[in-house]
Protein backbone atom coordinates (compact mmCIF):
# COMPACT_ATOMS: atom_id res chain seq x y z
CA UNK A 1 20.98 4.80 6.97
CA UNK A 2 20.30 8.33 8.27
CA UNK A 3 16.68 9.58 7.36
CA UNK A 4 15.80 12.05 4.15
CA UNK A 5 14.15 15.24 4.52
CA UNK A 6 12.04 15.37 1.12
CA UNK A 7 11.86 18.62 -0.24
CA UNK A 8 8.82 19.15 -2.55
CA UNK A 9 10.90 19.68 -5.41
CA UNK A 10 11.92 15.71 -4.61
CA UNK A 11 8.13 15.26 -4.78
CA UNK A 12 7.71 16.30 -7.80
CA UNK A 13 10.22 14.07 -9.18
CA UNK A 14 8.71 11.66 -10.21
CA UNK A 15 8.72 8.39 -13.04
CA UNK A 16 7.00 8.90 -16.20
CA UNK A 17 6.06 6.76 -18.70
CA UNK A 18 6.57 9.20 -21.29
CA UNK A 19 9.27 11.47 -20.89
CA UNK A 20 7.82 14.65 -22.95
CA UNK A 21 10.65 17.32 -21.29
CA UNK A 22 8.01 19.24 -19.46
CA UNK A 23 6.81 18.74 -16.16
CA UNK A 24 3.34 19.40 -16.90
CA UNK A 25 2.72 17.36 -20.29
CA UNK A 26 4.71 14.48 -18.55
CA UNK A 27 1.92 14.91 -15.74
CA UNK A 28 -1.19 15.31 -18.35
CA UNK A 29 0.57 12.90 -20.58
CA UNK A 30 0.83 10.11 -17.66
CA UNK A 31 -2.25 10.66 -16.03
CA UNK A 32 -4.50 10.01 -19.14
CA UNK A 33 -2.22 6.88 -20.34
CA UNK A 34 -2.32 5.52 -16.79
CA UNK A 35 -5.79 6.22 -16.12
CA UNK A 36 -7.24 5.34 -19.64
CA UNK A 37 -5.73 1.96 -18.85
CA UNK A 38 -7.73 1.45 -16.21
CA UNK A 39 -10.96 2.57 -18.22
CA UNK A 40 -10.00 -0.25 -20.98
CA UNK A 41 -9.84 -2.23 -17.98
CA UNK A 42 -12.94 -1.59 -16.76
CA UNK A 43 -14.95 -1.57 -20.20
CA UNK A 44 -13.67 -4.89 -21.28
CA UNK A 45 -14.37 -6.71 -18.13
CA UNK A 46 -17.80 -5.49 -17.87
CA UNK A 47 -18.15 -6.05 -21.59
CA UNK A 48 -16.73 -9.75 -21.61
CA UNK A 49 -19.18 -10.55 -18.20
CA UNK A 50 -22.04 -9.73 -20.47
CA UNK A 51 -20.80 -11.21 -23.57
CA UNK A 52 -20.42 -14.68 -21.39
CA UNK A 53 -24.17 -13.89 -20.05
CA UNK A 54 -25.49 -13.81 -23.20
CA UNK A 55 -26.53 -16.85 -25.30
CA UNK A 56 -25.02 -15.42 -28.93
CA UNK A 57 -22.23 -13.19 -29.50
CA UNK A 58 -21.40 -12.03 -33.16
CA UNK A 59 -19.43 -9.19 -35.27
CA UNK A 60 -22.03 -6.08 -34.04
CA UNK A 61 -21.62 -6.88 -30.22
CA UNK A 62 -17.72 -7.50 -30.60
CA UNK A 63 -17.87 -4.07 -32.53
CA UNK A 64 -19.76 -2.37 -30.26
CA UNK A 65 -17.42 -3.66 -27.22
CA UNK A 66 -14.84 -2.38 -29.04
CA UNK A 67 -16.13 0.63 -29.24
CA UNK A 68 -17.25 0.80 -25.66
CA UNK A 69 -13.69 0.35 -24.61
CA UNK A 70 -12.21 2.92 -26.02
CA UNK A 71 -14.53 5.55 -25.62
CA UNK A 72 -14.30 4.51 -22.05
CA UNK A 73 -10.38 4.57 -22.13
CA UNK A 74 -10.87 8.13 -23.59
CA UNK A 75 -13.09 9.51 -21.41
CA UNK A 76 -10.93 8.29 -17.86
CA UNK A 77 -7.79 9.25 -19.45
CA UNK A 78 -9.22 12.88 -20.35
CA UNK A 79 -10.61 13.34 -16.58
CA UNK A 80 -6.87 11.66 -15.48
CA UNK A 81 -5.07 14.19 -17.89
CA UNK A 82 -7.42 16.86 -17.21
CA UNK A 83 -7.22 16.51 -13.37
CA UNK A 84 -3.30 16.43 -13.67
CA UNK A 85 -2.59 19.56 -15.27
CA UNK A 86 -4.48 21.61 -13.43
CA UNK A 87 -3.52 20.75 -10.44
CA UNK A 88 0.01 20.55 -11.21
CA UNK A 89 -0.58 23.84 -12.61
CA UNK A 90 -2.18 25.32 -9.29
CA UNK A 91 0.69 24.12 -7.63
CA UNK A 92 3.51 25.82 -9.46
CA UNK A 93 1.31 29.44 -9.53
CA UNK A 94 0.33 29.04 -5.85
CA UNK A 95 3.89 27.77 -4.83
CA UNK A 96 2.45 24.73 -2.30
CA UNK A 97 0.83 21.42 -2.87
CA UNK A 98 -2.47 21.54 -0.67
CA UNK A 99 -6.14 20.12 -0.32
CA UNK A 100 -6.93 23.39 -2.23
CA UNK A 101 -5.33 22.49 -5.76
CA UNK A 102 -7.18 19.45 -5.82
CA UNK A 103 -10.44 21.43 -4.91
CA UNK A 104 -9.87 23.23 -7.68
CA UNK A 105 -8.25 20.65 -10.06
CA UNK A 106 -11.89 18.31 -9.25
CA UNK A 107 -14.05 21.30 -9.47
CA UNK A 108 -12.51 21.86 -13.74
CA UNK A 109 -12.85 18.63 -14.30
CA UNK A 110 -16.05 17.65 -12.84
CA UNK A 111 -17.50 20.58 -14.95
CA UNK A 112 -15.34 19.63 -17.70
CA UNK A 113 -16.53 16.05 -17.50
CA UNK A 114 -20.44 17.14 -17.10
CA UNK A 115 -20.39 19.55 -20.52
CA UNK A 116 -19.46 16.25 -22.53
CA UNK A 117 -23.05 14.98 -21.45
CA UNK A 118 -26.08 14.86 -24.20
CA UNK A 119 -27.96 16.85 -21.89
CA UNK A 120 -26.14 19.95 -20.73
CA UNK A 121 -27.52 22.14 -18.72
CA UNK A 122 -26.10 24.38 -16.04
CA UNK A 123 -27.35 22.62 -12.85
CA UNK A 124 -25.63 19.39 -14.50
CA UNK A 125 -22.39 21.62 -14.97
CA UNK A 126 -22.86 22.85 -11.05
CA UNK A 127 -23.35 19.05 -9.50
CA UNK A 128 -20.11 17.98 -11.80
CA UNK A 129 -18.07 20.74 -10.24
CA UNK A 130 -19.47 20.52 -6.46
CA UNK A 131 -18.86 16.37 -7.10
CA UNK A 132 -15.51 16.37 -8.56
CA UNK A 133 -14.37 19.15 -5.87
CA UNK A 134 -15.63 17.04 -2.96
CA UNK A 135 -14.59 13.47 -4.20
CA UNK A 136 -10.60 15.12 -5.10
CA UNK A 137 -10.35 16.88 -2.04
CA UNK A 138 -11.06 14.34 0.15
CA UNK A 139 -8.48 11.71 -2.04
CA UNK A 140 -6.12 14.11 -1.62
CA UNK A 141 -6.98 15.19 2.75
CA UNK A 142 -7.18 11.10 2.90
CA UNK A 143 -3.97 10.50 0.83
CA UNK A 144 -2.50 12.87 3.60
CA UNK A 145 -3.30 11.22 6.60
CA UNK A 146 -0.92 8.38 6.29
């Protein structure tokens, strides 16, 4: 079997769990479902460790767990979503798929991410951006590598 040269438009082709006929909700769309999994994920196991650790559990904590988990499930799948659109987005005005749209994609969303806090306040807004830059860019110069 003779090797493939992958063009990026065959990169870009990818499977989606939801099929919404536009590259960019599909991306959005399947970033926050896959990601807000993960959140429900985490939330429940971290809410059924302390539920075991604990001597009573009744209605309010199993509402509050509830709760927990899906505001959890919200909040990865919005950074997922979030993350995926823009740089999907930088990629089809810029023309390449680099280290630099995920810069940028982190940098929106770590700001993004930071205004949803109680306690807003523009250094919290800064150290959301510089994080969320730093941590996507090296995923993505990592992801690379292999």
């Amino acid at each position: 079997m003779a090797d493939r040269v992958v063009s990026s438009v065959d990169k870009n082709d990818a499977d989606f769990l939801i099929d919404l006929g536009h590259p960019l909700l599909n991306r959005v769309v399947d970033g926050f479902v896959k990601v807000g999994g993960v959140g429900v994920l985490h939330a429940a196991t971290q809410d059924a460790t302390r539920m075991l650790l604990q001597e009573e559990t009744n209605k309010h904590s199993l509402e509050n767990s509830v709760q927990r988990v899906g505001k959890e499930a919200m909040q990865w799948g919005l950074v997922a979503g979030a993350y995926s659109g823009v740089t999907y987005a930088m990629q089809e005005a810029r023309g390449t798929h680099d280290w630099k749209n995920a810069l940028l994609g982190g940098a929106l969303t770590g700001a993004a991410v930071s205004l949803t806090d109680s306690n807003v306040n523009q250094d919290r807004v800064l150290k959301g951006a510089i994080t969320g830059a730093a941590i996507a860019t090296a995923a993505e110069i990592l992801r690379n590598l292999t």
